[in-house]
PDB file of N, CA and C in Angstrom:
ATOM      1  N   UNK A   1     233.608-126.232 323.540  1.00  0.00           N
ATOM      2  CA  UNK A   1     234.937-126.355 323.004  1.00  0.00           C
ATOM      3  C   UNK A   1     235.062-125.452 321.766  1.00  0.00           C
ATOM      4  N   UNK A   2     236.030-124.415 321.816  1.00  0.00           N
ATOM      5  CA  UNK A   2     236.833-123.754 320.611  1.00  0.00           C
ATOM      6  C   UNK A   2     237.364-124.686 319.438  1.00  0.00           C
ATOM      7  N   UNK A   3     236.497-124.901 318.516  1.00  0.00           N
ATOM      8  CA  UNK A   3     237.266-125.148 317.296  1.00  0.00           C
ATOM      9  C   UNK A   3     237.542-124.087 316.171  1.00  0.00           C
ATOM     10  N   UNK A   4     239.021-124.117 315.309  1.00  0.00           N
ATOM     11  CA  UNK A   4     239.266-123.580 314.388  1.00  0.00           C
ATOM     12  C   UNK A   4     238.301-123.873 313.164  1.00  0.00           C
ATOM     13  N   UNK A   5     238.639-123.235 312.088  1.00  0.00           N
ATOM     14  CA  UNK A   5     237.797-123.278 310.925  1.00  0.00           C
ATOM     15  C   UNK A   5     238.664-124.734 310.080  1.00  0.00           C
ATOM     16  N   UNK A   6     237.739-125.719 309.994  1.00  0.00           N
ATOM     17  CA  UNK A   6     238.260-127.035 309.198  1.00  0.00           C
ATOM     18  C   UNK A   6     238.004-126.773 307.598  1.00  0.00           C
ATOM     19  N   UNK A   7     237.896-125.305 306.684  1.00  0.00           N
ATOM     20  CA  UNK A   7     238.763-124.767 306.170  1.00  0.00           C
ATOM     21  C   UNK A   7     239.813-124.156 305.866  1.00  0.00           C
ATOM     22  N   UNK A   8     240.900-124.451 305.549  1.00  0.00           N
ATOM     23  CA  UNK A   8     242.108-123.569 305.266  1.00  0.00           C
ATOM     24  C   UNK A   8     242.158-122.540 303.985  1.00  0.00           C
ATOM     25  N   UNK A   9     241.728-122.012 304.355  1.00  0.00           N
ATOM     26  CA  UNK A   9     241.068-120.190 302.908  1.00  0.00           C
ATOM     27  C   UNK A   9     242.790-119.949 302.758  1.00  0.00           C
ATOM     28  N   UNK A  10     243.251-119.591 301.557  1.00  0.00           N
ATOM     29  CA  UNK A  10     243.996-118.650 300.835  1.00  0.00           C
ATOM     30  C   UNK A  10     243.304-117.347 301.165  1.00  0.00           C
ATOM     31  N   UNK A  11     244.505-116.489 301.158  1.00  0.00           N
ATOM     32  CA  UNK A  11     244.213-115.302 301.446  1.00  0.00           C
ATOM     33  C   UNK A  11     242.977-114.565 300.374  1.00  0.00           C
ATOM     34  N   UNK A  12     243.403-114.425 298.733  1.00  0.00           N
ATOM     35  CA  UNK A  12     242.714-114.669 297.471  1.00  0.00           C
ATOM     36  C   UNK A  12     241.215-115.062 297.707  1.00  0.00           C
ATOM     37  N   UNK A  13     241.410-116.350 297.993  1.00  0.00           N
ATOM     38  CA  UNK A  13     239.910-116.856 298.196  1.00  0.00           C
ATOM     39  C   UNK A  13     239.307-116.652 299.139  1.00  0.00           C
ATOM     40  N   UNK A  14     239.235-116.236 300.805  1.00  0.00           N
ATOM     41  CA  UNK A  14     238.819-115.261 301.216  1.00  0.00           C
ATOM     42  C   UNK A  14     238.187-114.123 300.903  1.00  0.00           C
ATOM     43  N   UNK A  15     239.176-113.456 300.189  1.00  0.00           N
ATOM     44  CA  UNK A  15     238.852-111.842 300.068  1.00  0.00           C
ATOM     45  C   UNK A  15     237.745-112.053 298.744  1.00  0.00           C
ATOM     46  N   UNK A  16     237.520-113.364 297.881  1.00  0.00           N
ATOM     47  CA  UNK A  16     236.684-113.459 297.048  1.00  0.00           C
ATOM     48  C   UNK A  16     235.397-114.034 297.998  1.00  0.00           C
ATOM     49  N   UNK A  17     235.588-114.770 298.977  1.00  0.00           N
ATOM     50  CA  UNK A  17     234.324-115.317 299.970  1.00  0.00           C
ATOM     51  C   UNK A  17     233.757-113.983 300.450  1.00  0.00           C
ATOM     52  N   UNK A  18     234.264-112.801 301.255  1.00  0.00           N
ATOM     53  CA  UNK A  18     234.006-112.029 302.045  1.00  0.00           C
ATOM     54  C   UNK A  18     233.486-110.822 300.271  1.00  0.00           C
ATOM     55  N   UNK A  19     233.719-110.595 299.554  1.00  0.00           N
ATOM     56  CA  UNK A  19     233.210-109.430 298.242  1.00  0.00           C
ATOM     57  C   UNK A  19     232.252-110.462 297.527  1.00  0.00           C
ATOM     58  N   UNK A  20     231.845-111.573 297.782  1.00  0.00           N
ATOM     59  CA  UNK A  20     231.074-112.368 297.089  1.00  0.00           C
ATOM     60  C   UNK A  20     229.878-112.546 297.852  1.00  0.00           C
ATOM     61  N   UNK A  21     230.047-112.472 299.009  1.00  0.00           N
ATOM     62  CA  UNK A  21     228.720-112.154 300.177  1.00  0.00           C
ATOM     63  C   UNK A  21     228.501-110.874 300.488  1.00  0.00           C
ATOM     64  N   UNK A  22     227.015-110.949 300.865  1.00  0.00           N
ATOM     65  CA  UNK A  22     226.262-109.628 300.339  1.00  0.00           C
ATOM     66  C   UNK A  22     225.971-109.925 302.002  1.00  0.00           C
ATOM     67  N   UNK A  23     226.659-109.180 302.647  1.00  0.00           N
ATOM     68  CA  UNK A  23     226.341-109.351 304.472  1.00  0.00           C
ATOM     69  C   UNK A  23     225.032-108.172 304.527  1.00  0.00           C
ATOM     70  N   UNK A  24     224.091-108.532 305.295  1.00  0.00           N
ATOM     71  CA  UNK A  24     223.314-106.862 305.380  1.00  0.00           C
ATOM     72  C   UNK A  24     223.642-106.632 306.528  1.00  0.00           C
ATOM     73  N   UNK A  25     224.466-106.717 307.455  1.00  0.00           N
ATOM     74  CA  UNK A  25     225.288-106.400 308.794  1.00  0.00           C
ATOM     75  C   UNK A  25     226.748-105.850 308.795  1.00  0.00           C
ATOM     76  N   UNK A  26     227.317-106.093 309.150  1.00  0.00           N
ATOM     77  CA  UNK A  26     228.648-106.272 309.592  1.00  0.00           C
ATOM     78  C   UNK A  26     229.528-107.695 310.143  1.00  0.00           C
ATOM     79  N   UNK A  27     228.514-108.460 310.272  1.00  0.00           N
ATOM     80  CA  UNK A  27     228.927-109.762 310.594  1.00  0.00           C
ATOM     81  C   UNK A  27     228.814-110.499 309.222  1.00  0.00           C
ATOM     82  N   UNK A  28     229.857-111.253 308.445  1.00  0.00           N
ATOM     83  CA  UNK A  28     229.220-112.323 307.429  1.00  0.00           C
ATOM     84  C   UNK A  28     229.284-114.149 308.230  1.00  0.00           C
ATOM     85  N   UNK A  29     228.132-114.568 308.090  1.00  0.00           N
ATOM     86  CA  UNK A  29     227.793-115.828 308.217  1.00  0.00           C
ATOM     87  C   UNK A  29     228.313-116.454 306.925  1.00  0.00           C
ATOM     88  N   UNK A  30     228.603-117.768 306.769  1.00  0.00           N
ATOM     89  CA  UNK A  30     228.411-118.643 306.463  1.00  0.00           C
ATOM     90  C   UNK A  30     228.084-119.882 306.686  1.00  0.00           C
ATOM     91  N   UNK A  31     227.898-120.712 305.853  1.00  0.00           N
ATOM     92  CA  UNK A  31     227.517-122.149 306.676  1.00  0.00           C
ATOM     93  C   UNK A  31     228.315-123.098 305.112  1.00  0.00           C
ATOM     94  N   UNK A  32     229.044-123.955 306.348  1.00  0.00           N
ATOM     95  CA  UNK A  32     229.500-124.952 305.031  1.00  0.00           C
ATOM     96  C   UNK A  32     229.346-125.952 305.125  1.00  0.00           C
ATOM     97  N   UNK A  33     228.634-126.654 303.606  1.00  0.00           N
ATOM     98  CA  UNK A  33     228.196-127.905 303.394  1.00  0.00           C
ATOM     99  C   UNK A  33     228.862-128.820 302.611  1.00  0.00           C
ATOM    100  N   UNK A  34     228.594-130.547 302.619  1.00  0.00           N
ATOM    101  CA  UNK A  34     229.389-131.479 302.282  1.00  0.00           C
ATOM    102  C   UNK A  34     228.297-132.012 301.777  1.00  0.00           C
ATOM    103  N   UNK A  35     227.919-132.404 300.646  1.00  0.00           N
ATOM    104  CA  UNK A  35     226.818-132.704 300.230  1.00  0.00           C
ATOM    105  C   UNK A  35     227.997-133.878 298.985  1.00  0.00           C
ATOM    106  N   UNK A  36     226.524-134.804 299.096  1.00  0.00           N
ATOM    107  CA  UNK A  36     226.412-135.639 297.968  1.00  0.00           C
ATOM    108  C   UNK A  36     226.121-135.366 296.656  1.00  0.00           C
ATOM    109  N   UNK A  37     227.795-135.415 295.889  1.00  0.00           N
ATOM    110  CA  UNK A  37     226.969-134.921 294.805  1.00  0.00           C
ATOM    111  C   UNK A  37     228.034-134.641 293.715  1.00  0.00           C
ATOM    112  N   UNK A  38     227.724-134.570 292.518  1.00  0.00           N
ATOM    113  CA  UNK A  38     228.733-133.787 291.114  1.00  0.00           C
ATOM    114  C   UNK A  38     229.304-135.423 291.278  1.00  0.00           C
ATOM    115  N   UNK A  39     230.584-135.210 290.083  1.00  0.00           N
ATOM    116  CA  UNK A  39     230.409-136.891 289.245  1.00  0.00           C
ATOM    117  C   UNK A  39     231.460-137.702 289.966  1.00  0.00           C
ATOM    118  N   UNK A  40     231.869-136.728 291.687  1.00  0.00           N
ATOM    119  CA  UNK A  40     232.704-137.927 292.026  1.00  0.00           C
ATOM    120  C   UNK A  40     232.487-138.371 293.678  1.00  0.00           C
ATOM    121  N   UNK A  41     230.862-138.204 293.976  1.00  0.00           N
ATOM    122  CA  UNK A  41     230.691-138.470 294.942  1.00  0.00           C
ATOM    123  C   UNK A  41     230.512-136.836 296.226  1.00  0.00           C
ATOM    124  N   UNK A  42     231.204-136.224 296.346  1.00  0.00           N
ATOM    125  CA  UNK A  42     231.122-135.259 297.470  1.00  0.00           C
ATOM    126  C   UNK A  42     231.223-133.931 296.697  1.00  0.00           C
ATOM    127  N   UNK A  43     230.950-132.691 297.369  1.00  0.00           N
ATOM    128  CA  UNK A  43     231.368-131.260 297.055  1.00  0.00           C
ATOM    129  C   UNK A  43     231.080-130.592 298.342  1.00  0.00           C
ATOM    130  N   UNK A  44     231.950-129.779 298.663  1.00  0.00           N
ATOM    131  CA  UNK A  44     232.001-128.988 299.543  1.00  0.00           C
ATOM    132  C   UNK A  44     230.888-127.316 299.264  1.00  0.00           C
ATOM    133  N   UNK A  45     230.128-127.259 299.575  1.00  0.00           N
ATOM    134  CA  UNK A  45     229.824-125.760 299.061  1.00  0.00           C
ATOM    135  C   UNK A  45     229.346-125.007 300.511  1.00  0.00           C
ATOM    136  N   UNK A  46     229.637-123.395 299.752  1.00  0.00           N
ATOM    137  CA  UNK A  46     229.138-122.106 300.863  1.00  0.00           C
ATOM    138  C   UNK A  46     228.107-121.406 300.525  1.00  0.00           C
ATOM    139  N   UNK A  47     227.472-121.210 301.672  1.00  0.00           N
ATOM    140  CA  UNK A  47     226.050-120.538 301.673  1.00  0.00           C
ATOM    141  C   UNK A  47     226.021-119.708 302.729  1.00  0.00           C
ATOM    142  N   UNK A  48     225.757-118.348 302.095  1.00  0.00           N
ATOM    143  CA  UNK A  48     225.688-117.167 303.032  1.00  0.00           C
ATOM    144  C   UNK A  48     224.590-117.050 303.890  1.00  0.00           C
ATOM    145  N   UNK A  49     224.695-117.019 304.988  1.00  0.00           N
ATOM    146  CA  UNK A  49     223.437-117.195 306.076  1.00  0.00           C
ATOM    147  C   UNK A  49     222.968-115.730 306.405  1.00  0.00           C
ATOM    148  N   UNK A  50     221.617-115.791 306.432  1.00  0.00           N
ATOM    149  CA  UNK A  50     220.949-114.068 307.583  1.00  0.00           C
ATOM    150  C   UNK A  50     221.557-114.352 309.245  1.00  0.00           C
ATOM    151  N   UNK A  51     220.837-115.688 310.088  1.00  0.00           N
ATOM    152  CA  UNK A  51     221.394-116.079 310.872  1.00  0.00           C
ATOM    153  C   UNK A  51     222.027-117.496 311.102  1.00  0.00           C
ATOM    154  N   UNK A  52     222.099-117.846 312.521  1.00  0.00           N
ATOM    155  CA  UNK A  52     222.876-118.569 313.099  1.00  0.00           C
ATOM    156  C   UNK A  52     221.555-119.821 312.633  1.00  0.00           C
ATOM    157  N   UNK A  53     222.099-121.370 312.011  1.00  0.00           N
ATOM    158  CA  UNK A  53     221.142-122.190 311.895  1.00  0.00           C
ATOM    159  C   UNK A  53     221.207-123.214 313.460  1.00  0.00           C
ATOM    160  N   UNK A  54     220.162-123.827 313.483  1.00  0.00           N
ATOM    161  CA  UNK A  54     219.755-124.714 314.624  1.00  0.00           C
ATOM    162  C   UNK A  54     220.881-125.917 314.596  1.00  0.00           C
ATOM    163  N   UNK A  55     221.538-125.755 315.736  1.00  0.00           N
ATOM    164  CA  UNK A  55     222.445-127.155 315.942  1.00  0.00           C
ATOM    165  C   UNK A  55     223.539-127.718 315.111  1.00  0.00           C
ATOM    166  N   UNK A  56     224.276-126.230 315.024  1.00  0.00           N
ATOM    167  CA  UNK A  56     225.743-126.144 314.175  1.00  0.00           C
ATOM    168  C   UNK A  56     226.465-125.635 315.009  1.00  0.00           C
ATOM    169  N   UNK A  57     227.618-125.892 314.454  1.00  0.00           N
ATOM    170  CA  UNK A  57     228.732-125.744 315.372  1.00  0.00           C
ATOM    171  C   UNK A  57     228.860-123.796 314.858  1.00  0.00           C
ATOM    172  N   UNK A  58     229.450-123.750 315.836  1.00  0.00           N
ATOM    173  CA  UNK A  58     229.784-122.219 315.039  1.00  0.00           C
ATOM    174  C   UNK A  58     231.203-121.608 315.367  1.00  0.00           C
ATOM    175  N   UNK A  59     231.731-121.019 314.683  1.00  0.00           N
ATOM    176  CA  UNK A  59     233.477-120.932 314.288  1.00  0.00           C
ATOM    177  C   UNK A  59     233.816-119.794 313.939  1.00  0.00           C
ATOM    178  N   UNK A  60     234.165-118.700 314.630  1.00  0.00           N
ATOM    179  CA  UNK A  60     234.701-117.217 314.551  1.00  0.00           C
ATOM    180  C   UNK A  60     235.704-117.262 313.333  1.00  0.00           C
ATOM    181  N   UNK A  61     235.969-116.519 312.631  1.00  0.00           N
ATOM    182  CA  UNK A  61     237.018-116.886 311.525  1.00  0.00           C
ATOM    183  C   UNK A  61     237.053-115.617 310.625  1.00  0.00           C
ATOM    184  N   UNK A  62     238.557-115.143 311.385  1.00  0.00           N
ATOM    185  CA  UNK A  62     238.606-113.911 310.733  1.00  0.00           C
ATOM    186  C   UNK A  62     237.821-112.637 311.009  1.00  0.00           C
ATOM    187  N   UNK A  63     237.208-112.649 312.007  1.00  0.00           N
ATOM    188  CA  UNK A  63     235.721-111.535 312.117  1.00  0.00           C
ATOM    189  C   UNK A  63     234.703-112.082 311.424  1.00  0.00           C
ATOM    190  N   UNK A  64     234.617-113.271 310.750  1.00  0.00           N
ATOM    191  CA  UNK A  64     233.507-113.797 310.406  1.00  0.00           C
ATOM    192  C   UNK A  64     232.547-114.723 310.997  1.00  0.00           C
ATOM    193  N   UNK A  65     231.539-115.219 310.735  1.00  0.00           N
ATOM    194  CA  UNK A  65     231.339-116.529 311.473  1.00  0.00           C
ATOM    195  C   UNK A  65     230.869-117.673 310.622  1.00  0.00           C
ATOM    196  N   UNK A  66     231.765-118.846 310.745  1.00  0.00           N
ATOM    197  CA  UNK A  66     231.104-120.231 309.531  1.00  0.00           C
ATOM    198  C   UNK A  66     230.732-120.896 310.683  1.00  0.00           C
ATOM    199  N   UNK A  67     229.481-121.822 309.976  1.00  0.00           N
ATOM    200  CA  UNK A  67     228.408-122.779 310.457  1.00  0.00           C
ATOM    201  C   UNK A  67     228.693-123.779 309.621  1.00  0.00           C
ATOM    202  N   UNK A  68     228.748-124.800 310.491  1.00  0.00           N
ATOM    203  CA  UNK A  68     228.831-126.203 309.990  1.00  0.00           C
ATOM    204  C   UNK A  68     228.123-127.601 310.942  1.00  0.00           C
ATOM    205  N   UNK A  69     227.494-128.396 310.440  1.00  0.00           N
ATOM    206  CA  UNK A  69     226.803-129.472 310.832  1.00  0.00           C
ATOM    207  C   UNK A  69     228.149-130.303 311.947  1.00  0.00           C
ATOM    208  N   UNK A  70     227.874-130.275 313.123  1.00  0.00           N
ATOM    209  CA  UNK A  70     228.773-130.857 313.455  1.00  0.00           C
ATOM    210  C   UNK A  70     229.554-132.540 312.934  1.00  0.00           C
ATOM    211  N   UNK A  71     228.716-133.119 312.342  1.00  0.00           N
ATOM    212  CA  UNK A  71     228.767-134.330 311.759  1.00  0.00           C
ATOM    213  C   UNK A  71     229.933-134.410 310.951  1.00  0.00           C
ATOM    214  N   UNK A  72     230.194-133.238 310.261  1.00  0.00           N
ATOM    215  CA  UNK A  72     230.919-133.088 309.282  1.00  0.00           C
ATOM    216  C   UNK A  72     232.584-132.490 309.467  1.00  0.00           C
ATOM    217  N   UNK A  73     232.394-131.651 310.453  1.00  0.00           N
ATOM    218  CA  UNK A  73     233.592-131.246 310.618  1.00  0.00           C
ATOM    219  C   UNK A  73     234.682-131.948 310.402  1.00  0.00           C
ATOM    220  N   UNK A  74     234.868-133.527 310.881  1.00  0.00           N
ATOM    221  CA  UNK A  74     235.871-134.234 310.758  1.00  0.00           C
ATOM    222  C   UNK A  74     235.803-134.473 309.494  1.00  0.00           C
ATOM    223  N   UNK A  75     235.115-134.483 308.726  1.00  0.00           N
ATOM    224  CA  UNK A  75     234.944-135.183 307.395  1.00  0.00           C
ATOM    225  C   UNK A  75     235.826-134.183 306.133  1.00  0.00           C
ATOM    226  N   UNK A  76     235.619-132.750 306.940  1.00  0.00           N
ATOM    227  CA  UNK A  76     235.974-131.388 305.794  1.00  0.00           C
ATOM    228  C   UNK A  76     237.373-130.864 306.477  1.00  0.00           C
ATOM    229  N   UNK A  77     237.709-131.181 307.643  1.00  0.00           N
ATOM    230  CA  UNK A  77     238.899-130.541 308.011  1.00  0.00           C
ATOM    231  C   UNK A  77     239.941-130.699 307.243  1.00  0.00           C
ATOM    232  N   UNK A  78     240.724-129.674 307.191  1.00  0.00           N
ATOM    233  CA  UNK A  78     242.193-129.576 306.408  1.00  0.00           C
ATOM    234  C   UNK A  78     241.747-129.392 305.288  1.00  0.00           C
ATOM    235  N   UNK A  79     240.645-129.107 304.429  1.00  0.00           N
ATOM    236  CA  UNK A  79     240.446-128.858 303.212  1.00  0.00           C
ATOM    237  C   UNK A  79     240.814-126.930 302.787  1.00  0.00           C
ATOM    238  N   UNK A  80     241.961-127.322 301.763  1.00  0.00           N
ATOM    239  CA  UNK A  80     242.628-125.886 301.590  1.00  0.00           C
ATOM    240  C   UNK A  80     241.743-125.549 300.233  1.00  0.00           C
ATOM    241  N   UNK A  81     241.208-123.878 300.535  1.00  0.00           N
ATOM    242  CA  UNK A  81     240.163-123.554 299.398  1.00  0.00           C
ATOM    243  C   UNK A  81     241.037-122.411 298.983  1.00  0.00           C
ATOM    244  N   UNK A  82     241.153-122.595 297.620  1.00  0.00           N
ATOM    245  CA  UNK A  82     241.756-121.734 296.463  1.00  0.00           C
ATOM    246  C   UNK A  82     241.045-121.035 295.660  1.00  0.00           C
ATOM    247  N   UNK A  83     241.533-119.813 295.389  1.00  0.00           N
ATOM    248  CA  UNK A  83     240.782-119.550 294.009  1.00  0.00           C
ATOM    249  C   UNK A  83     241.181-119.695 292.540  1.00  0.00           C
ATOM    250  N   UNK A  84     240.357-119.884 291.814  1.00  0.00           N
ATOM    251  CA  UNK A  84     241.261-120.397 290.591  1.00  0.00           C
ATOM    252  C   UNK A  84     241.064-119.273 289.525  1.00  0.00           C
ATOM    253  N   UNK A  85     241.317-118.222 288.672  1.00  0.00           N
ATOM    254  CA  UNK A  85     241.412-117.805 287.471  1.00  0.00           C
ATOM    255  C   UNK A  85     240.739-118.275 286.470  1.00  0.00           C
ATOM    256  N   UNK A  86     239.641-118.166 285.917  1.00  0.00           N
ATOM    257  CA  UNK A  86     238.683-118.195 284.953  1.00  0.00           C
ATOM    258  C   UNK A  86     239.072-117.607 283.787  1.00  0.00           C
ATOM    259  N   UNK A  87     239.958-116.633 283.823  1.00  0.00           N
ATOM    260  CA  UNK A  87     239.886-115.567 282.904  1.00  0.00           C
ATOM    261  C   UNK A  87     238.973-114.860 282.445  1.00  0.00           C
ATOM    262  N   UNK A  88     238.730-114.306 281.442  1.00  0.00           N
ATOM    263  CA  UNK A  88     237.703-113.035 281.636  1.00  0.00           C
ATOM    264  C   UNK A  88     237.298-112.149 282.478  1.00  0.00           C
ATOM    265  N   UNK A  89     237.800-112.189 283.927  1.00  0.00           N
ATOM    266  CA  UNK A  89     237.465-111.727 284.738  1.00  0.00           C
ATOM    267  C   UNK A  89     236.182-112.953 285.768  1.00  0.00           C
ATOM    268  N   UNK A  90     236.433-114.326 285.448  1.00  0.00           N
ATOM    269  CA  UNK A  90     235.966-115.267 285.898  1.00  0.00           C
ATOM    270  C   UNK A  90     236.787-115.890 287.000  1.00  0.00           C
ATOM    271  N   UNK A  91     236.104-116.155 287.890  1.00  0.00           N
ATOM    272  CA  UNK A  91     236.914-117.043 289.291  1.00  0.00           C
ATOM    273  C   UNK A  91     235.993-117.859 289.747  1.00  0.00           C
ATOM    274  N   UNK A  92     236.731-118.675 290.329  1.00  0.00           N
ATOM    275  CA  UNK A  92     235.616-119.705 291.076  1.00  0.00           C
ATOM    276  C   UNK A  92     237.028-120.426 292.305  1.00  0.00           C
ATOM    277  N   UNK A  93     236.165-120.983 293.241  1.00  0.00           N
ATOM    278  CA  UNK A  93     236.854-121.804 294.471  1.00  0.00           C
ATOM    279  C   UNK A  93     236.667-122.852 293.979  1.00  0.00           C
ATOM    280  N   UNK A  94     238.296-123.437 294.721  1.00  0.00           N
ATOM    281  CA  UNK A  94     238.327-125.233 294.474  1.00  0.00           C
ATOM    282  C   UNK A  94     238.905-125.390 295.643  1.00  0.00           C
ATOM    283  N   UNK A  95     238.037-126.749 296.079  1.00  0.00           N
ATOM    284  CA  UNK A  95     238.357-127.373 297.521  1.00  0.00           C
ATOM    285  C   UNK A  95     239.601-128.370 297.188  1.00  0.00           C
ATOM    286  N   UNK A  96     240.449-128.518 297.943  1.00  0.00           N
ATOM    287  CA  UNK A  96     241.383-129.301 297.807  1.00  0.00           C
ATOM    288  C   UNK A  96     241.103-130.240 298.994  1.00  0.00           C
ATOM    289  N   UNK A  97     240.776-131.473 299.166  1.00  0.00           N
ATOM    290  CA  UNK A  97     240.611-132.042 300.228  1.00  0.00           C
ATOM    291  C   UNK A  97     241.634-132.962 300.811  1.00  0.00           C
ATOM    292  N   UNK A  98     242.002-132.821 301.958  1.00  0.00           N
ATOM    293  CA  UNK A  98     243.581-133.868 302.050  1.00  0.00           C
ATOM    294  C   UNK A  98     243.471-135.363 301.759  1.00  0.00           C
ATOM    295  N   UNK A  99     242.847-135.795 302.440  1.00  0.00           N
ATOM    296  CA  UNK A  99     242.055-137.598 301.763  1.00  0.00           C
ATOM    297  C   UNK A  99     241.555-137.770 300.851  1.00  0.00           C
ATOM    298  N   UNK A 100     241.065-137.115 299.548  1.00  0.00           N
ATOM    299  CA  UNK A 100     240.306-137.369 297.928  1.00  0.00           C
ATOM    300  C   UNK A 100     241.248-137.860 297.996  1.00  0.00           C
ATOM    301  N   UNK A 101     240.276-139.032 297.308  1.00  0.00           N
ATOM    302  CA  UNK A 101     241.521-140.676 296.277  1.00  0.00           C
ATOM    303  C   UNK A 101     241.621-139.839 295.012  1.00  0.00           C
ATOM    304  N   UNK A 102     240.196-138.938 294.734  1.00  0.00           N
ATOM    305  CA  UNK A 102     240.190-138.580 293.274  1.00  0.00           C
ATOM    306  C   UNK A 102     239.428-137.451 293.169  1.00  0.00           C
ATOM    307  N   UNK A 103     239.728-136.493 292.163  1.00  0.00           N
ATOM    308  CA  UNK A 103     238.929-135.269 291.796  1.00  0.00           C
ATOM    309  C   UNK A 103     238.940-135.256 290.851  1.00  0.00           C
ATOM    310  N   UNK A 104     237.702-134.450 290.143  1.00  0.00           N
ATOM    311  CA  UNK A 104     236.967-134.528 289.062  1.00  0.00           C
ATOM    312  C   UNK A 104     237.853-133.492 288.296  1.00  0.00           C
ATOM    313  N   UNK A 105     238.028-133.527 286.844  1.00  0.00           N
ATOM    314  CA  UNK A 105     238.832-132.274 286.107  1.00  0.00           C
ATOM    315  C   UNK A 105     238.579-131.100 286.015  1.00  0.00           C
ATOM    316  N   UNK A 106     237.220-130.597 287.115  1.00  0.00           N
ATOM    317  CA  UNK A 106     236.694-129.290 286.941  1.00  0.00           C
ATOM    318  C   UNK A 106     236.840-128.723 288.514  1.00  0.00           C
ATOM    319  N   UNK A 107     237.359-129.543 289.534  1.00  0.00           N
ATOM    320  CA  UNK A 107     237.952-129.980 290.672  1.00  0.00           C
ATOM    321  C   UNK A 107     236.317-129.234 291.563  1.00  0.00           C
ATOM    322  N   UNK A 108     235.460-129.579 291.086  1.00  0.00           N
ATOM    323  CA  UNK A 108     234.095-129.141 292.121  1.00  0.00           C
ATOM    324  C   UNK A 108     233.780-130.307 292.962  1.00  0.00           C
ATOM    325  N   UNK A 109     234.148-131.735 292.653  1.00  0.00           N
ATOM    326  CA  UNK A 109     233.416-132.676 293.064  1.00  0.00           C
ATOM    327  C   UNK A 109     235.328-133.857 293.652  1.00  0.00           C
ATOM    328  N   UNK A 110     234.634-134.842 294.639  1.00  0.00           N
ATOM    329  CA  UNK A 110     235.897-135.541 294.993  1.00  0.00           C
ATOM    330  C   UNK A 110     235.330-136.775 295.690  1.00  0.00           C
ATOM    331  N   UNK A 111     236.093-137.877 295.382  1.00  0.00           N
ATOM    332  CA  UNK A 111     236.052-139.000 296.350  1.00  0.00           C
ATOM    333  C   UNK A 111     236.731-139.129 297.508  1.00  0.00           C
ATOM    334  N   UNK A 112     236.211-139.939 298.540  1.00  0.00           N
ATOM    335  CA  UNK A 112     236.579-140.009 299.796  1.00  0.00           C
ATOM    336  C   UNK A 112     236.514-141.210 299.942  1.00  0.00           C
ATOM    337  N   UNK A 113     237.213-141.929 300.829  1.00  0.00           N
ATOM    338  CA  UNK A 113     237.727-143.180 301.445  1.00  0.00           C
ATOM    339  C   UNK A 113     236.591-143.475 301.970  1.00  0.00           C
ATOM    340  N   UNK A 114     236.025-144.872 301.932  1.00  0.00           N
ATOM    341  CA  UNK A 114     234.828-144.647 302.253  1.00  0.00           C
ATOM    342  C   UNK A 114     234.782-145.388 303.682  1.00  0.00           C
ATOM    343  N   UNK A 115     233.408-144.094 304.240  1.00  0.00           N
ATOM    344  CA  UNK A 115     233.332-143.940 305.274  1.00  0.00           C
ATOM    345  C   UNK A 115     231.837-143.646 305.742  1.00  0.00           C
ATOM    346  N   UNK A 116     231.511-143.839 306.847  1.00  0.00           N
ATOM    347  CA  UNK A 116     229.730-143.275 307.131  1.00  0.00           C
ATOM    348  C   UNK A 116     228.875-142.024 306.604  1.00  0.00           C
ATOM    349  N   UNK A 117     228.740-141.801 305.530  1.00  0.00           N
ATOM    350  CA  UNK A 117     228.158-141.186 304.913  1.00  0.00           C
ATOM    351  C   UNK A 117     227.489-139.734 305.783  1.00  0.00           C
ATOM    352  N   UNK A 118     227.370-138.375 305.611  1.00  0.00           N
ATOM    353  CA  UNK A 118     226.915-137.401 306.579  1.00  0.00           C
ATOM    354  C   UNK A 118     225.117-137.328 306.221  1.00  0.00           C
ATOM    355  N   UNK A 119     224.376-137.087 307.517  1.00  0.00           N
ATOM    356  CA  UNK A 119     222.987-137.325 307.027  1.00  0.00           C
ATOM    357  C   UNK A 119     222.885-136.081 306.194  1.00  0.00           C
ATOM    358  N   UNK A 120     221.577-136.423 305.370  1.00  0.00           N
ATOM    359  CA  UNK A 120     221.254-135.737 304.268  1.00  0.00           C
ATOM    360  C   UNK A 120     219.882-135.267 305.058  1.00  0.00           C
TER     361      UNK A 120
END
């Protein structure tokens, strides 16, 4: 089964995902994780892959390809990723997740309705 990417990228934050990975191909991997963690329970983070990991889903996107634990997909879908202005010439991504009861004021970390936890 074809699934879409259960990120929704801004154009912005994209073009900062794709100049922020160091592809040594032409293909950029990623793999995105939902980890336990930061002061409000969850964070979403990206990690640039060499290859394809064992027993992930995998998701064409854009000419790219993201990897994700299938476990999770339902858990991260609809999450719209922004980039935010640092100034100085500083940026960073913030996950916006559609179900957080709550996000942290530095918006890295978020609560979720609670639910079966993804294995660690």
């Amino acid at each position: 089964m074809v699934r879409e990417s259960p990120l929704i990228f801004s154009e912005k934050a994209w073009r900062f995902v794709q100049a922020s990975a160091s592809a040594s191909d032409d293909s950029l991997r990623i793999q995105i994780n939902l980890n336990v963690s930061g002061c409000n329970g969850y964070q979403i983070t990206l990690e640039t892959l060499q290859e394809k990991p064992n027993g992930c889903l995998e998701i064409v996107h854009q000419g790219s390809y993201l990897y994700l634990d299938p476990a999770i997909y339902d858990r991260v879908k609809g999450t719209a990723v922004e980039l935010s202005d640092l100034g100085f010439g500083q940026s960073k991504l913030i996950f916006c997740h559609p179900d957080a009861t709550y996000v942290c004021g530095c918006g890295e970390s978020f609560t979720l309705p609670e639910q079966e936890a993804p294995n660690d």
